[in-house]
N, C-alpha and C. Protein backbone atom coordinates (compact mmCIF):
# COMPACT_ATOMS: atom_id res chain seq x y z
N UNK A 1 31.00 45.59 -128.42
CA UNK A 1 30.45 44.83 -127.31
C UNK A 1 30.42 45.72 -126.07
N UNK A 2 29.29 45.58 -125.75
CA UNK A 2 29.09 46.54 -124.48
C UNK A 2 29.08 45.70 -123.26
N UNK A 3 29.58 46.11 -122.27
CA UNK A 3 29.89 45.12 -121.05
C UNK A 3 28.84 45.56 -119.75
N UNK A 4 28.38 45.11 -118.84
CA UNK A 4 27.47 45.22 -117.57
C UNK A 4 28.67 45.96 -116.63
N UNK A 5 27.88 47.16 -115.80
CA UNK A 5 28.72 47.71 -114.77
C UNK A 5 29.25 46.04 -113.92
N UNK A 6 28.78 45.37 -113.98
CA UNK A 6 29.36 44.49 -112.59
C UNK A 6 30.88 43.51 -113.73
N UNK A 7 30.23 43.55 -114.92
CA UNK A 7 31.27 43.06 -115.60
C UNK A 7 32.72 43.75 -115.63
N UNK A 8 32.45 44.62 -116.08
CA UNK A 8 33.47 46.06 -115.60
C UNK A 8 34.34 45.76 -114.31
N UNK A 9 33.47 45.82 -113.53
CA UNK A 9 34.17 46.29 -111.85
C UNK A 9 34.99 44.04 -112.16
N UNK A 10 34.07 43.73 -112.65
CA UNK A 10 34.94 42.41 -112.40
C UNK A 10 37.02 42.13 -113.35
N UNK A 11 36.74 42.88 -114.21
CA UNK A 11 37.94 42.88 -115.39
C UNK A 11 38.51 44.16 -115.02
N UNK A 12 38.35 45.16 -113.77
CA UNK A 12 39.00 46.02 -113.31
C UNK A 12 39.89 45.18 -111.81
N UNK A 13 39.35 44.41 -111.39
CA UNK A 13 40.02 43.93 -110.34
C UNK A 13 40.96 42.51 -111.56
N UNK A 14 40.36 41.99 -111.97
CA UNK A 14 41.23 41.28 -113.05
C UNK A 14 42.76 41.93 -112.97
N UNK A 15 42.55 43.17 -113.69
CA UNK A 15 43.77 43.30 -114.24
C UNK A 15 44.60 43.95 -112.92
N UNK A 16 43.82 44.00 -111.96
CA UNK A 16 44.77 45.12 -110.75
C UNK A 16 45.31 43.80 -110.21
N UNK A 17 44.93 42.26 -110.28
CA UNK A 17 45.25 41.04 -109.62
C UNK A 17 46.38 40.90 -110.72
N UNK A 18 46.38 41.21 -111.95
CA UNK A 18 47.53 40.53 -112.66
C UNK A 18 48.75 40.59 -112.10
N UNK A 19 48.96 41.61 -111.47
CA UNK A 19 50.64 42.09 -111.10
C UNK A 19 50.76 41.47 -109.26
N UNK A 20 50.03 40.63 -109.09
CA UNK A 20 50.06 40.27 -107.96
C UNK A 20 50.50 41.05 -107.13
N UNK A 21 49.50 42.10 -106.63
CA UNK A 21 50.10 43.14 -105.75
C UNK A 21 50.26 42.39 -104.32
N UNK A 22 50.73 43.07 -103.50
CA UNK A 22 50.66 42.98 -102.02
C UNK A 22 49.95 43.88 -101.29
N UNK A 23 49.50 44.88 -101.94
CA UNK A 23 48.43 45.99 -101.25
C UNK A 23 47.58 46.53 -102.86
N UNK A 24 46.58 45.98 -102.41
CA UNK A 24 45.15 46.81 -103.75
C UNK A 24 44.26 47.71 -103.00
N UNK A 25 43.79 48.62 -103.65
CA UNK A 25 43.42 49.70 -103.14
C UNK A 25 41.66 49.27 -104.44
N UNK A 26 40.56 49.56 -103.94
CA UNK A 26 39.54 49.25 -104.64
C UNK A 26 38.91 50.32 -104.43
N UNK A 27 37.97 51.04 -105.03
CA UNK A 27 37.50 52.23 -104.91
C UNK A 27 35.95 51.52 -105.89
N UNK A 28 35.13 51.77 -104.55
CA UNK A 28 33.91 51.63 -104.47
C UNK A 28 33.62 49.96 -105.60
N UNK A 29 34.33 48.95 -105.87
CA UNK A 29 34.02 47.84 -106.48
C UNK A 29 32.60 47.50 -106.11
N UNK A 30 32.03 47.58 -105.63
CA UNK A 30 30.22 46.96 -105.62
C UNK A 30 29.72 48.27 -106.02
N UNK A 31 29.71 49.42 -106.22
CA UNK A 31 28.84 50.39 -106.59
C UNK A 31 28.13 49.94 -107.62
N UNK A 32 26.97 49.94 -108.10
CA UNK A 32 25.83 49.50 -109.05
C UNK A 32 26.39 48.23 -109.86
N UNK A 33 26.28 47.19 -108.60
CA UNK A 33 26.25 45.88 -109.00
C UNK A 33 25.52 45.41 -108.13
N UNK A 34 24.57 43.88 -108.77
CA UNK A 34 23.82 43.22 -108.11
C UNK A 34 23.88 42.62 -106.84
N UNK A 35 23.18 42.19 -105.97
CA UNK A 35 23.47 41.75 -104.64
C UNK A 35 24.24 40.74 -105.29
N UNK A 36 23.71 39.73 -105.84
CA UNK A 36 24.49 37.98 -106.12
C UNK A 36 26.34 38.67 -106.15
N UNK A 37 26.45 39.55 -107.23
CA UNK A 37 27.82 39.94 -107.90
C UNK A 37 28.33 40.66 -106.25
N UNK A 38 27.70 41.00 -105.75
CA UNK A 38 28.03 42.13 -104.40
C UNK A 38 28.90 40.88 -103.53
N UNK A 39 27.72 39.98 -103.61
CA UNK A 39 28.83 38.69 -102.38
C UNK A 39 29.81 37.84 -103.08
N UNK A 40 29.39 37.87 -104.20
CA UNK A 40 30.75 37.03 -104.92
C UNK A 40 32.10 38.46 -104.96
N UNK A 41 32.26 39.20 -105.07
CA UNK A 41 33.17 40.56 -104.81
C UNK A 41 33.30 40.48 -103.22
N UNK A 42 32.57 40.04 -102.20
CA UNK A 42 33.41 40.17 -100.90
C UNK A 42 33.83 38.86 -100.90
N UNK A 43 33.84 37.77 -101.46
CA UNK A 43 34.10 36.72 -101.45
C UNK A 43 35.56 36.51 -101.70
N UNK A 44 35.83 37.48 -103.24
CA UNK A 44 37.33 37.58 -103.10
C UNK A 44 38.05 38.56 -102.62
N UNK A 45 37.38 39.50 -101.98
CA UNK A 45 38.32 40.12 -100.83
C UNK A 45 38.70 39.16 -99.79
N UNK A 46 38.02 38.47 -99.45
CA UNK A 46 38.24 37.82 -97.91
C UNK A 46 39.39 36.70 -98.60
N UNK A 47 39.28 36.22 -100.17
CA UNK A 47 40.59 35.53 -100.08
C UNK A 47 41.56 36.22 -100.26
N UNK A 48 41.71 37.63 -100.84
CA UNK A 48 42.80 38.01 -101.34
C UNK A 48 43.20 38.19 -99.90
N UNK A 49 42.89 38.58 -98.60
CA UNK A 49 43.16 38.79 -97.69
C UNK A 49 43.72 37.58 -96.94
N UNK A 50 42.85 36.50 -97.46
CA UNK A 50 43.58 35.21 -96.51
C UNK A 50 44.97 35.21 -96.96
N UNK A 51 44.65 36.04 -98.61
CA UNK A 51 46.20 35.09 -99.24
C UNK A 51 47.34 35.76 -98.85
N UNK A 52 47.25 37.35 -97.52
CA UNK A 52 48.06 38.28 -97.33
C UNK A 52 47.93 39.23 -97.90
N UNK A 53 47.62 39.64 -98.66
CA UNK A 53 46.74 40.78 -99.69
C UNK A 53 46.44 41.77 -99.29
N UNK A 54 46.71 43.24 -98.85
CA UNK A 54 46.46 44.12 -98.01
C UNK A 54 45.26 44.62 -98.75
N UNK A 55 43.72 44.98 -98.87
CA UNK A 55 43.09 45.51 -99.53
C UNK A 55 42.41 46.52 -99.01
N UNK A 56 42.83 47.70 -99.29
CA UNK A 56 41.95 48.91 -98.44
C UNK A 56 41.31 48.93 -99.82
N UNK A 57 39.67 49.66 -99.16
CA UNK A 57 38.56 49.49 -99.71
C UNK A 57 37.78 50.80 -99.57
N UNK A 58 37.02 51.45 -100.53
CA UNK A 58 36.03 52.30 -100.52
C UNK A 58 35.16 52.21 -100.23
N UNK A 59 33.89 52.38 -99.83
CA UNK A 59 32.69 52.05 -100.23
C UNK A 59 31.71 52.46 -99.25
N UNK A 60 30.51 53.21 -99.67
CA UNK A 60 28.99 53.83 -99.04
C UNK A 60 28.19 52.95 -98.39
N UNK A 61 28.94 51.31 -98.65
CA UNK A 61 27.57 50.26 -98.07
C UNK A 61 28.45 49.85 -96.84
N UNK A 62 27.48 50.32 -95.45
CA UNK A 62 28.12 49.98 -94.54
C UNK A 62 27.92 48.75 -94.22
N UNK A 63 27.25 47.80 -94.01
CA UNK A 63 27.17 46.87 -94.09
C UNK A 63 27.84 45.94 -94.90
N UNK A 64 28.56 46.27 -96.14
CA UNK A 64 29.78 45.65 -96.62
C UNK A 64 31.10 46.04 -95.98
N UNK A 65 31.72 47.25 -95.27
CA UNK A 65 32.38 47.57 -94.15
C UNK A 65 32.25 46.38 -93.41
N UNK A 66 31.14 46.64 -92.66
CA UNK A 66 30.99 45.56 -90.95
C UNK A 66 31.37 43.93 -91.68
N UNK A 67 30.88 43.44 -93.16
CA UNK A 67 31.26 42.13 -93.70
C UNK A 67 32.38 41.92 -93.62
N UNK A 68 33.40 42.66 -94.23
CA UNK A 68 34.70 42.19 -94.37
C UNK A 68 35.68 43.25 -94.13
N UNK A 69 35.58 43.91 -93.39
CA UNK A 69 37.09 45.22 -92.90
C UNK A 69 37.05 44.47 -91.59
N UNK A 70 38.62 44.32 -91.44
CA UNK A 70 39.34 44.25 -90.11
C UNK A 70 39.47 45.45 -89.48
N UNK A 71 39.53 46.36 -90.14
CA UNK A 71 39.98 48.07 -89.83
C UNK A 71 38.92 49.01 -90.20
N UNK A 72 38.45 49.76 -89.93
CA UNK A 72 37.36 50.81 -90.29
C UNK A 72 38.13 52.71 -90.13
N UNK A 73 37.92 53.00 -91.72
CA UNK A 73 38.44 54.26 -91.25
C UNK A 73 37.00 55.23 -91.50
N UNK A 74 36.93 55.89 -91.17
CA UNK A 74 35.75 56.99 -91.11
C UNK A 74 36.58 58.56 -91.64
N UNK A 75 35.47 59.00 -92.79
CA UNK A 75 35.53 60.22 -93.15
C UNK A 75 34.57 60.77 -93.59
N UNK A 76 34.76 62.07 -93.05
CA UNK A 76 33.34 62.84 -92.96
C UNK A 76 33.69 64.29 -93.41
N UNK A 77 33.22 64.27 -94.65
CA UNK A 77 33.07 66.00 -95.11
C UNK A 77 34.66 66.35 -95.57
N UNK A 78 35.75 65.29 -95.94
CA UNK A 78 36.46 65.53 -96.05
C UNK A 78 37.46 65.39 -94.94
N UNK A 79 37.27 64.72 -93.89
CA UNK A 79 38.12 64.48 -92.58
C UNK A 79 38.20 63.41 -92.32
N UNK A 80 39.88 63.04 -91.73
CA UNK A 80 39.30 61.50 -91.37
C UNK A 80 39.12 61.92 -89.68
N UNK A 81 38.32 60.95 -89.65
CA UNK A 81 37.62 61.28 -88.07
C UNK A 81 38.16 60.18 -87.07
N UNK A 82 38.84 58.94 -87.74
CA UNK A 82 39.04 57.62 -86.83
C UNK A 82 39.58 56.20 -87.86
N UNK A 83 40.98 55.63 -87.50
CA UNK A 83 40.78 54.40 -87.70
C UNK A 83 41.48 53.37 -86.80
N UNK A 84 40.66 52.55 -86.96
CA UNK A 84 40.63 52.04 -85.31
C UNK A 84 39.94 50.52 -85.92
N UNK A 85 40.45 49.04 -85.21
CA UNK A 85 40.37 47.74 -85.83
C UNK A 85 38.29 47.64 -85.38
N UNK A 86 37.92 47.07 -86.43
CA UNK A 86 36.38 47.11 -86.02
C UNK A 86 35.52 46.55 -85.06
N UNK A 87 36.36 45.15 -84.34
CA UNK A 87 35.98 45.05 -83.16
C UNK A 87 36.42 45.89 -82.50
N UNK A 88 37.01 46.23 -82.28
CA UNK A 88 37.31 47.59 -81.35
C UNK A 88 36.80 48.81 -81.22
N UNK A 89 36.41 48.88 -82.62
CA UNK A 89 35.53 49.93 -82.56
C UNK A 89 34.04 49.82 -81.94
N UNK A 90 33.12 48.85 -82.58
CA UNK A 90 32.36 48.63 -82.20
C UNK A 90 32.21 48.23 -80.75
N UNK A 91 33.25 48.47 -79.98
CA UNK A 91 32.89 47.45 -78.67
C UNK A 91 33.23 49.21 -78.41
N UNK A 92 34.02 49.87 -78.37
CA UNK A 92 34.26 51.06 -77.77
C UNK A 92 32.94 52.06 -77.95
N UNK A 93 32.17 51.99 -79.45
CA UNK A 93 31.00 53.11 -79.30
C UNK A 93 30.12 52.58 -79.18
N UNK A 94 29.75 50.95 -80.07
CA UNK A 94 28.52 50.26 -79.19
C UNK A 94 27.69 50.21 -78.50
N UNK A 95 26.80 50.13 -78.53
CA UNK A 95 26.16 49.55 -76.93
C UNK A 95 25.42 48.24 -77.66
N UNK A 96 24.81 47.86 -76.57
CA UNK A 96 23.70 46.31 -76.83
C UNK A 96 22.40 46.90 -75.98
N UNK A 97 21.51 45.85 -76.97
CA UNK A 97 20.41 46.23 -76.06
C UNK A 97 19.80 45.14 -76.01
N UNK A 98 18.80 44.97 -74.94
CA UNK A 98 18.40 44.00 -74.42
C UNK A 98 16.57 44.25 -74.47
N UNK A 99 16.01 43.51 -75.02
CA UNK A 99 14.60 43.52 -75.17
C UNK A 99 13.55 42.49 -74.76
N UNK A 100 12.73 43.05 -73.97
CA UNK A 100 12.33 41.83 -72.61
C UNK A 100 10.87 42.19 -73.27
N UNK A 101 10.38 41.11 -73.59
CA UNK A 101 9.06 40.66 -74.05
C UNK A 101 8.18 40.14 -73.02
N UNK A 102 7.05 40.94 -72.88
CA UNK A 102 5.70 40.79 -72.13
C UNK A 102 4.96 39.80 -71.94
N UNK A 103 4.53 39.53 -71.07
CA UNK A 103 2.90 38.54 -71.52
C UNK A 103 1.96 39.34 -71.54
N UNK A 104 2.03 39.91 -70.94
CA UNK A 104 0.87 41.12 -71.21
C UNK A 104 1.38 42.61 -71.07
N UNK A 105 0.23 43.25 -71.71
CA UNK A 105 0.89 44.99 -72.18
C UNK A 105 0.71 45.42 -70.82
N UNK A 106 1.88 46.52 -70.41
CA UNK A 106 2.23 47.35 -69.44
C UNK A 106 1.29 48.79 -70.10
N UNK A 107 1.25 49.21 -69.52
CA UNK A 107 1.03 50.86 -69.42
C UNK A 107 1.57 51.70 -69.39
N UNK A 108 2.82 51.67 -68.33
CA UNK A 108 3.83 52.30 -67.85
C UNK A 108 4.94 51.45 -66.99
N UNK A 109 5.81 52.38 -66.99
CA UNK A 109 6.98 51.85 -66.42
C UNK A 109 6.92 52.14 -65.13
N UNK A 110 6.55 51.25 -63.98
CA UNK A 110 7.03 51.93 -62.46
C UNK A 110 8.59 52.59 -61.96
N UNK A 111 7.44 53.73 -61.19
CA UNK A 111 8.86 54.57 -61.11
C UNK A 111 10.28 53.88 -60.38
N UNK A 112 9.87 52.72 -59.47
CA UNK A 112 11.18 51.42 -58.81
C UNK A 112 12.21 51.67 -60.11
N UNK A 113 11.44 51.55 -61.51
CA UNK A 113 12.60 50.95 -62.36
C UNK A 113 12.97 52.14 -62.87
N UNK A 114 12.83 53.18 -62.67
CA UNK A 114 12.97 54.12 -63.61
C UNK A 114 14.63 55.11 -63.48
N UNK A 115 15.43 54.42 -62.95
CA UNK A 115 16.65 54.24 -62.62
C UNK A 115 17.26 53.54 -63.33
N UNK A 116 16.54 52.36 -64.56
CA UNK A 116 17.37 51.85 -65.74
C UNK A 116 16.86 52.26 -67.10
N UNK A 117 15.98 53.22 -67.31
CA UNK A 117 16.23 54.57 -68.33
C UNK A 117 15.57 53.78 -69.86
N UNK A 118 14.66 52.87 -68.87
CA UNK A 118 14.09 51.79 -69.85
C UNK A 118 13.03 52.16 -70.89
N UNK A 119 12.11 51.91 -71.66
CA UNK A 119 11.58 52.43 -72.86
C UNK A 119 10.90 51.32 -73.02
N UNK A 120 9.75 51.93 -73.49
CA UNK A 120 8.23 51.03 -73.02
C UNK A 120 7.64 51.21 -74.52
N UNK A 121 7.25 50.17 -75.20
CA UNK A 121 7.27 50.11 -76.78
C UNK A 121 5.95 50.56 -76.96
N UNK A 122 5.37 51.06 -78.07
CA UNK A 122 3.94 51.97 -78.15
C UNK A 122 3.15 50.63 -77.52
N UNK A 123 2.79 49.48 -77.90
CA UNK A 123 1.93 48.21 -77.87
C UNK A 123 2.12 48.00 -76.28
N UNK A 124 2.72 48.52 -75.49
CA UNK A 124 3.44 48.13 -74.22
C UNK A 124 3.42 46.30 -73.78
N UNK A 125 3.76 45.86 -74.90
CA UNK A 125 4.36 44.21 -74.72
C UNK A 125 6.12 44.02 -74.73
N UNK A 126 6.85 45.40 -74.89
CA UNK A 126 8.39 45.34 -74.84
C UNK A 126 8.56 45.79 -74.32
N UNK A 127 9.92 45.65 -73.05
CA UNK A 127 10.72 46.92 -72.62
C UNK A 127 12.04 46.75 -73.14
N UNK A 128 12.64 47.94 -73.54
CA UNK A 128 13.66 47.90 -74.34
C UNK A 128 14.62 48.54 -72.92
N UNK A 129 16.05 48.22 -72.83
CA UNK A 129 17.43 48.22 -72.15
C UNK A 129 18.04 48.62 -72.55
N UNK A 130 19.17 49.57 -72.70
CA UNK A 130 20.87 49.64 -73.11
C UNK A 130 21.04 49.52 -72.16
N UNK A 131 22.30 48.85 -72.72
CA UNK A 131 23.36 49.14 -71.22
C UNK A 131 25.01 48.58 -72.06
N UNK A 132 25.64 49.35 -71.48
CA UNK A 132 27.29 49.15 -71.60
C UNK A 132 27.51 47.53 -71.27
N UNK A 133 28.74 47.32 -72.40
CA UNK A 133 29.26 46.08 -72.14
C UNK A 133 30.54 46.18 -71.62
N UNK A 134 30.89 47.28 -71.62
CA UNK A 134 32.12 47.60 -71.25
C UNK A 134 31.82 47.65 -69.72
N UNK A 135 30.80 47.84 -69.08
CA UNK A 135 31.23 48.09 -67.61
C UNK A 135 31.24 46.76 -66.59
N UNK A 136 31.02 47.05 -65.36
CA UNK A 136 31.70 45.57 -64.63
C UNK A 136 30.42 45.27 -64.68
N UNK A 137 29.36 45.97 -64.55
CA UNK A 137 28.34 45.40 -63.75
C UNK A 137 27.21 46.03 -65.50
N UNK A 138 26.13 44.79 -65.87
CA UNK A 138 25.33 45.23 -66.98
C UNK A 138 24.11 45.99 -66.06
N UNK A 139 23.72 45.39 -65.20
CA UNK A 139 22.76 45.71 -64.55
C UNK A 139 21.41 44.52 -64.76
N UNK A 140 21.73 43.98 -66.10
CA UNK A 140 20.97 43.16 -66.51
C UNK A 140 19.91 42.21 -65.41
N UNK A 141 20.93 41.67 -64.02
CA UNK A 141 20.53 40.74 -63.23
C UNK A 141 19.45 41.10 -62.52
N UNK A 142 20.05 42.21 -61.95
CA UNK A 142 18.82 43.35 -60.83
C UNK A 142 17.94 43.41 -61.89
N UNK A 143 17.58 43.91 -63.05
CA UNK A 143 16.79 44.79 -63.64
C UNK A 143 15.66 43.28 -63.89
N UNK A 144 15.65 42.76 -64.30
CA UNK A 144 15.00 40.78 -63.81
C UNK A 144 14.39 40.86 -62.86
N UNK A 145 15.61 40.85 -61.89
CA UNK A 145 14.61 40.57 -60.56
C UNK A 145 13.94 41.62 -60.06
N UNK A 146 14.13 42.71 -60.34
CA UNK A 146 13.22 44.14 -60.21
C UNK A 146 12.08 43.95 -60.92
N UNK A 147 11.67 43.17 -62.00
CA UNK A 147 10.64 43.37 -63.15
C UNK A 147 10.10 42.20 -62.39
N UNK A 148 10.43 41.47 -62.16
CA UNK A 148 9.76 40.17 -61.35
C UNK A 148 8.97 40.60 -60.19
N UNK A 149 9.79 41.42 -59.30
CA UNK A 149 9.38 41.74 -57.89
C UNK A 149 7.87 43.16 -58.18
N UNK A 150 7.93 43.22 -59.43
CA UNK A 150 6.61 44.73 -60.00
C UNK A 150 5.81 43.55 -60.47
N UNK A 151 5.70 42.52 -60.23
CA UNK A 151 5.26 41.83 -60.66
C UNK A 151 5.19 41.43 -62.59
N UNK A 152 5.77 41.83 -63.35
CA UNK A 152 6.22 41.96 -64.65
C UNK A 152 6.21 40.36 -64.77
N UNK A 153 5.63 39.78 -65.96
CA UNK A 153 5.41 38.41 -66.78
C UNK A 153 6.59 38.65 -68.09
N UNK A 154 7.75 37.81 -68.26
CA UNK A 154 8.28 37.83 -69.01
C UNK A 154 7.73 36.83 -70.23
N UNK A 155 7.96 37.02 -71.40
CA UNK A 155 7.90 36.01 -72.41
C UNK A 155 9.10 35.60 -72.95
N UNK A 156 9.97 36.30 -73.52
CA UNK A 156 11.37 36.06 -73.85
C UNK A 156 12.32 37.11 -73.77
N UNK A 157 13.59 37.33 -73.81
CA UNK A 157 14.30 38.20 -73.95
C UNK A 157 15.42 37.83 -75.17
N UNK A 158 15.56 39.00 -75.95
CA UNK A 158 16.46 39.06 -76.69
C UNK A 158 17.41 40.29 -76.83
N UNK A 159 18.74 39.98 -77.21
CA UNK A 159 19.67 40.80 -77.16
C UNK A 159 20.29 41.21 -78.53
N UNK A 160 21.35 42.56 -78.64
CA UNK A 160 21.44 42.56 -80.09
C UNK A 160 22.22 44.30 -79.63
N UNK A 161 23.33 43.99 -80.38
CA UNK A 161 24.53 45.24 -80.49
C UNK A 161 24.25 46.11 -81.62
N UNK A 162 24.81 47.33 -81.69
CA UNK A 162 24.93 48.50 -82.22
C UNK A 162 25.49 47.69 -83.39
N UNK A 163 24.97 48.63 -85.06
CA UNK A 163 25.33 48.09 -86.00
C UNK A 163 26.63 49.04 -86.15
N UNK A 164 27.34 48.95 -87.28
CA UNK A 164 28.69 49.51 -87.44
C UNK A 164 27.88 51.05 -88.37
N UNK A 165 26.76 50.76 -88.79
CA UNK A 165 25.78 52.07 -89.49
C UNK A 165 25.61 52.76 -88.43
N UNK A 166 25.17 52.20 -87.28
CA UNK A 166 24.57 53.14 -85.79
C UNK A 166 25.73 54.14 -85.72
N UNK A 167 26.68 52.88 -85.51
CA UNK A 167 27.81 53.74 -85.02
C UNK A 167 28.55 55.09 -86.09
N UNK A 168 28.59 54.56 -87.39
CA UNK A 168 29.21 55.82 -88.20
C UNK A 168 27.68 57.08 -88.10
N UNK A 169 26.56 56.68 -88.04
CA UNK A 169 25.79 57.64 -88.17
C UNK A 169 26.00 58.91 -86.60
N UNK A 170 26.20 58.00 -85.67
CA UNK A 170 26.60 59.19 -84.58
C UNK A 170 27.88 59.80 -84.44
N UNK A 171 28.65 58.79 -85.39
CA UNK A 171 30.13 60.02 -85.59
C UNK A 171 29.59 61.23 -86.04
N UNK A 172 29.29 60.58 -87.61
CA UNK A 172 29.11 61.90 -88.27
C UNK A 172 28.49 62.83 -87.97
N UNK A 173 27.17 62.32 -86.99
CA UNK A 173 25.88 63.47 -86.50
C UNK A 173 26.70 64.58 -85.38
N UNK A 174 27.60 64.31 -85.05
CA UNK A 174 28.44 64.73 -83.89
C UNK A 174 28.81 66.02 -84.19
């Protein structure tokens, strides 16, 4: 009887649960298994964890990282480079950005604004923002009423933080 990789990775955590550890160590458990099998596998991390369960974890999918690690360690080329709790992390290398939708296409950015380092989307119906959340002031408020006073037509604005991928990709690029 031949068994499915996800079957496998499932009767490998089986038997590492038999001895009711207090710390499991998993090395890459979702590697070439299906999405469905992928969330049922973070499903019982997050209980083994409710249940006290220390589970350090392997794994290439960052986005299963940002799902379920409290802690994020980073290694690169053989180094560890950082571990540090993941809100924390993310709020420390992070940024957010803020994306202010047009009523109508701009051309350019007047030079008034060009003091918030803003970015004008090819279609010129977006202007795209970073800005620190960490500091006192976003700038967010002025940068409104500056786009108002250029006469600028808003349609909506939406906001949206650095993924935990952004962030390991500029460690490593470093």
């Amino acid at each position: 009887m031949t068994l499915s990789g996800g079957m496998k990775r499932r009767i490998m955590i089986a038997k590492a649960l038999s001895h009711e550890p207090r710390i499991l160590f998993l090395d890459e458990p979702t590697a070439g298994v299906d999405v469905e099998l992928r969330k049922d596998m973070w499903e019982v991390v997050a209980k083994l964890r409710e249940s006290g369960v220390t589970v350090i974890l392997t794994t290439h999918y960052i986005e299963e990282a940002e799902e379920i690690a409290d802690r994020i360690g980073v290694i690169n080329k053989g180094e560890l480079l950082l571990i540090e709790g993941k809100n924390e992390l993310m709020q420390r290398m992070g940024s957010k950005n803020l994306t202010i939708e047009l009523q109508s296409p701009a051309t350019e950015i007047p030079s008034s604004l060009s003091h918030y380092n803003l970015t004008l989307s090819d279609d010129g119906l977006q202007l795209y923002y970073q800005y620190d959340v960490r500091a006192q002031k976003t700038g967010i408020v002025d940068l409104l009423s500056e786009l108002r006073k250029a006469s600028f037509r808003l349609r909506d604005l939406q906001t949206s933080q650095s993924s935990l991928e952004e962030i390991f990709v500029n460690l490593v690029r470093d």
